[in-house]
Protein backbone atom coordinates (compact mmCIF):
# COMPACT_ATOMS: atom_id res chain seq x y z
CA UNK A 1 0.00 0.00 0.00
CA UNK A 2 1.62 3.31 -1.03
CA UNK A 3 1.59 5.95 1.39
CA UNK A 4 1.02 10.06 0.60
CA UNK A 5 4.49 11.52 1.87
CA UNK A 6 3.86 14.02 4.69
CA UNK A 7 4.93 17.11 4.14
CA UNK A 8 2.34 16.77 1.03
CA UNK A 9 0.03 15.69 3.39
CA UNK A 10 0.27 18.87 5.32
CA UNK A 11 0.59 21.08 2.37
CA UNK A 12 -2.75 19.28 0.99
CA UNK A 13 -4.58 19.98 4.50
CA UNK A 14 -2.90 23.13 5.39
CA UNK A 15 -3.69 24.60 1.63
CA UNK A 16 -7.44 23.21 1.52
CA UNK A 17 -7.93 25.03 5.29
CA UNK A 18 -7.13 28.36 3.95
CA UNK A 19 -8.76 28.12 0.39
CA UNK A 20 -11.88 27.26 2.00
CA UNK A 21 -12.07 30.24 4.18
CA UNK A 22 -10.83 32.52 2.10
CA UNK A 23 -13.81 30.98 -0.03
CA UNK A 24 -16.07 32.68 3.33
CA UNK A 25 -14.48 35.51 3.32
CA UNK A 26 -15.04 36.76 -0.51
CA UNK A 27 -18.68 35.68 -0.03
CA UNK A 28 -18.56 37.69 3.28
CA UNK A 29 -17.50 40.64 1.66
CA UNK A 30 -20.18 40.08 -1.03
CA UNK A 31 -22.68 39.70 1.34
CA UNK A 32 -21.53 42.95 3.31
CA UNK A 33 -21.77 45.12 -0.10
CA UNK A 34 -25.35 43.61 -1.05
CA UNK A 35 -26.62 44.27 2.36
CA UNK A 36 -25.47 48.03 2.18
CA UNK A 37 -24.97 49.23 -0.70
CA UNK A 38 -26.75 47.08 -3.34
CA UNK A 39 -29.76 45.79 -3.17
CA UNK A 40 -29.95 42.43 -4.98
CA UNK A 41 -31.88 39.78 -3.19
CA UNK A 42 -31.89 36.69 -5.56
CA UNK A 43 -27.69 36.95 -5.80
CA UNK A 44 -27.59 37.46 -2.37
CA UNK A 45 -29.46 34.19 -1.83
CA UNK A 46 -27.27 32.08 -3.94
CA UNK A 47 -24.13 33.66 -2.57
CA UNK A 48 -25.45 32.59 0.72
CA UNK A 49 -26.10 29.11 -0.52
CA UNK A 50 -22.60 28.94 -1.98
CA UNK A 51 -21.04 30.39 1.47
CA UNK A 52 -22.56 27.27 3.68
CA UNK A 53 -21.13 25.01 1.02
CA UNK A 54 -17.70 26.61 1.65
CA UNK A 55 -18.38 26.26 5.52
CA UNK A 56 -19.02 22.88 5.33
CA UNK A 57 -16.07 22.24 3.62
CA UNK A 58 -14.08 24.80 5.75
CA UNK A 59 -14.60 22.40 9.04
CA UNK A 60 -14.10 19.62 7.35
CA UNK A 61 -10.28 20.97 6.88
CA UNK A 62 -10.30 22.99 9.94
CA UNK A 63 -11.03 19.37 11.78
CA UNK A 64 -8.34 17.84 9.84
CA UNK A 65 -5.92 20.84 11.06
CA UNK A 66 -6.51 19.77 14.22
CA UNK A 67 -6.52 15.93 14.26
CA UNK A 68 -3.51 15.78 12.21
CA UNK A 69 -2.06 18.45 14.53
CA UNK A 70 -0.88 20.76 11.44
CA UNK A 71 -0.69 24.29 11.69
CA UNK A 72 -2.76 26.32 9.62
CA UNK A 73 -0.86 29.14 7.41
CA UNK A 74 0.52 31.95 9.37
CA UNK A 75 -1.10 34.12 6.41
CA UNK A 76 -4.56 33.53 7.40
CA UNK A 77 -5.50 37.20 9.07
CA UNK A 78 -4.18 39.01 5.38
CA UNK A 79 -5.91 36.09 3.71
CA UNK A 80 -8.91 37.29 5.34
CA UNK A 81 -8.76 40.56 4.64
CA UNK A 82 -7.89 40.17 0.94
CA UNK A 83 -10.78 37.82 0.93
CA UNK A 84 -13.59 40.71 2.26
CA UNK A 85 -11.85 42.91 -0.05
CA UNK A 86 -12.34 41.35 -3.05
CA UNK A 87 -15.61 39.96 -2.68
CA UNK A 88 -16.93 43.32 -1.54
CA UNK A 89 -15.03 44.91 -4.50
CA UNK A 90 -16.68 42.63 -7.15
CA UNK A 91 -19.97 43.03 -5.63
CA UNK A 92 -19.49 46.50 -5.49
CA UNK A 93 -18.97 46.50 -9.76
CA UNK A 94 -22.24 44.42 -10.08
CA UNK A 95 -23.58 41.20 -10.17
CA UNK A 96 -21.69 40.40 -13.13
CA UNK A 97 -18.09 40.79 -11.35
CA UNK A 98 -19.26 39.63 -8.31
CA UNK A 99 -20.39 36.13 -10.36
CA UNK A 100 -17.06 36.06 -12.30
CA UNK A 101 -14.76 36.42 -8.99
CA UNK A 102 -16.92 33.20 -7.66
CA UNK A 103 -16.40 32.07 -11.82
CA UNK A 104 -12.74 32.47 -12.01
CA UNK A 105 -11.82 30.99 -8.34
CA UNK A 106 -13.65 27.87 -8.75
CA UNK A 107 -11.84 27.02 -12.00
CA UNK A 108 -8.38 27.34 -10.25
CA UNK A 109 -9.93 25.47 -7.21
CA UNK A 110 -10.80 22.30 -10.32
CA UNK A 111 -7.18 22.53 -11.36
CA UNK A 112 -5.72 22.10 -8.11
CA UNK A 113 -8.12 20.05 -6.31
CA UNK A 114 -8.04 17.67 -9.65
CA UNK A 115 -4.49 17.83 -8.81
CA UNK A 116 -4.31 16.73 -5.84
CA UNK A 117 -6.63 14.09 -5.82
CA UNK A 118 -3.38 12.55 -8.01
CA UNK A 119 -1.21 13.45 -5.23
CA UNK A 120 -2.71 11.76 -2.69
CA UNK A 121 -2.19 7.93 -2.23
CA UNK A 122 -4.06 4.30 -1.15
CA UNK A 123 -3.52 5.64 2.71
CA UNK A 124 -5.24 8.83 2.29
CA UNK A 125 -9.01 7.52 0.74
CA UNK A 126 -11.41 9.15 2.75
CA UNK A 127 -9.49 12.49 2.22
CA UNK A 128 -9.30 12.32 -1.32
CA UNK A 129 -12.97 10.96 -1.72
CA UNK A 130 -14.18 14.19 0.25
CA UNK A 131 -11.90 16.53 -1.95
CA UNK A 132 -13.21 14.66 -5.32
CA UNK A 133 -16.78 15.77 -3.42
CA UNK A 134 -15.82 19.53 -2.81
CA UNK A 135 -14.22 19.48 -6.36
CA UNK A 136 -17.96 19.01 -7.69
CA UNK A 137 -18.98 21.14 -5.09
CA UNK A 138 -17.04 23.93 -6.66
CA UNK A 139 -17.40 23.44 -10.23
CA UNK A 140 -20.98 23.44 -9.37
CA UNK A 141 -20.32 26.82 -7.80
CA UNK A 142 -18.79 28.04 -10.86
CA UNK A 143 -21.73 26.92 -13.04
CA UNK A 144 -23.92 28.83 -10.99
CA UNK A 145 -21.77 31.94 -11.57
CA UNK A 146 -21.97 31.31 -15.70
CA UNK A 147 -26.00 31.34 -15.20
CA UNK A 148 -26.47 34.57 -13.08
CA UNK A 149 -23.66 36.48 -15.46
CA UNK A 150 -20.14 36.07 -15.10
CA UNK A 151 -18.77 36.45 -18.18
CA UNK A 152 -14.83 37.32 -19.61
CA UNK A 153 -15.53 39.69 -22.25
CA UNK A 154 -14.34 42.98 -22.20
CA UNK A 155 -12.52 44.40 -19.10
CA UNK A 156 -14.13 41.73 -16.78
CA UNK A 157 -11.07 39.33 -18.74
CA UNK A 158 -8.82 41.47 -16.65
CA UNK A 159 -10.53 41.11 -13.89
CA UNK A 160 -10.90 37.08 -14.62
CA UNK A 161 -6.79 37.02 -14.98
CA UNK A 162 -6.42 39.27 -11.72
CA UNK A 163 -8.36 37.00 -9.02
CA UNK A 164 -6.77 33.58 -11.07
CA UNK A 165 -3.28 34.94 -10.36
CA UNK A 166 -3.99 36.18 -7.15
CA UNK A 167 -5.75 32.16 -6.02
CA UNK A 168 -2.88 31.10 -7.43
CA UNK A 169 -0.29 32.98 -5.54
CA UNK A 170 -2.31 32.54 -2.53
CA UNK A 171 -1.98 28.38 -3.21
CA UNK A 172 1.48 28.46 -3.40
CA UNK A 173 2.33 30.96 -0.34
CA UNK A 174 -0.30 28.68 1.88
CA UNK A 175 0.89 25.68 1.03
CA UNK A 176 4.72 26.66 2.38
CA UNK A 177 4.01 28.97 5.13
C-alpha cells in the first residue's frame, strides 16, 4: 500500500484550510456590499447558498488541522482581509463581477483540487474521496456563476486574470508557510 508523503500531506490539509475560508471571506464581503450598498436579493441568496457550502467544507479541513495536529498558514488574518476585499469589490462592480470572482476561483480550485486528488495515495481515501466531493462542489459553484452572469468579455477578462493569479499565488504561499 503506497503511502502520501507528509509534508504533502500537510501542504494538501494546510492549503485546503485556507482556500476554504478565504472561499467565506469573498462571499462575506459580497454579502456585506449587497446588504449596504446594493440591493440584490436573488444573488444574495445564492451567494449565501454557496457560502454554507464553503463552511461545510471549511470544518471539514479545519477538523483535519486539528486531528492531524498541522498548523494552519501563518497568512490567514491578510488572507482574510484580501478575501472581504475582493468579494466586496466585485460586488461593489455588479452582479456580473461579483459572479465572475466566484467564476474564475472555482476554475483554479478544479485545477488544483483535480491535482491533488493525483497526489494523494491508497492511505489517504477518505481524504481524497471528500476533496473529489468539494471538487464538484465547486465546479458546481462556478456553473452557478456562468448562469447569473459572469462572463470574460471585455474588461471583466482582466478582472478574470487578476483573481486567477492572485488564487494562485495565494496556493502556493499557503501551502509553504
Amino acid at each position: 500500500m503506497s503511502k502520501t508523503d507528509k509534508k504533502t500531506l500537510e501542504e494538501i490539509i494546510r492549503v485546503d484550510h485556507a482556500g476554504e475560508r478565504g472561499a467565506i471571506k469573498i462571499y462575506e464581503g459580497q454579502l456585506l456590499a449587497l446588504k449596504t450598498f446594493k440591493q440584490d436579493e436573488e444573488l444574495k441568496r445564492k451567494i449565501e447558498e454557496m457560502k454554507e457550502h464553503e463552511r461545510e467544507h471549511f470544518e471539514f479541513f479545519d477538523k483535519e488541522i486539528q486531528k492531524r495536529n498541522i498548523k494552519p498558514t501563518k497568512l490567514l488574518p491578510l488572507w482574510d482581509l484580501m478575501g472581504i476585499t475582493l468579494g466586496f469589490g466585485t460586488a461593489m462592480l455588479g452582479k456580473k463581477a461579483a459572479m465572475l470572482c466566484t467564476a474564475s476561483v472555482e476554475e483554479v480550485i478544479d485545477d488544483h483540487y483535480k491535482n491533488q486528488t493525483f497526489q494523494l495515495k491508497d492511505d489517504e481515501r477518505e481524504l481524497k474521496k471528500k476533496i473529489i466531493k468539494f471538487r464538484e462542489d465547486e465546479l458546481e459553484h462556478r456553473d452557478i456563476a456562468y448562469e447569473n452572469g459572469a462572463t470574460k468579455v471585455g474588461l471583466y477578462k482582466v478582472l478574470d486574470k487578476i483573481v486567477k493569479t492572485s488564487s494562485k499565488i495565494a496556493i502556493v504561499i499557503s501551502e509553504k508557510i
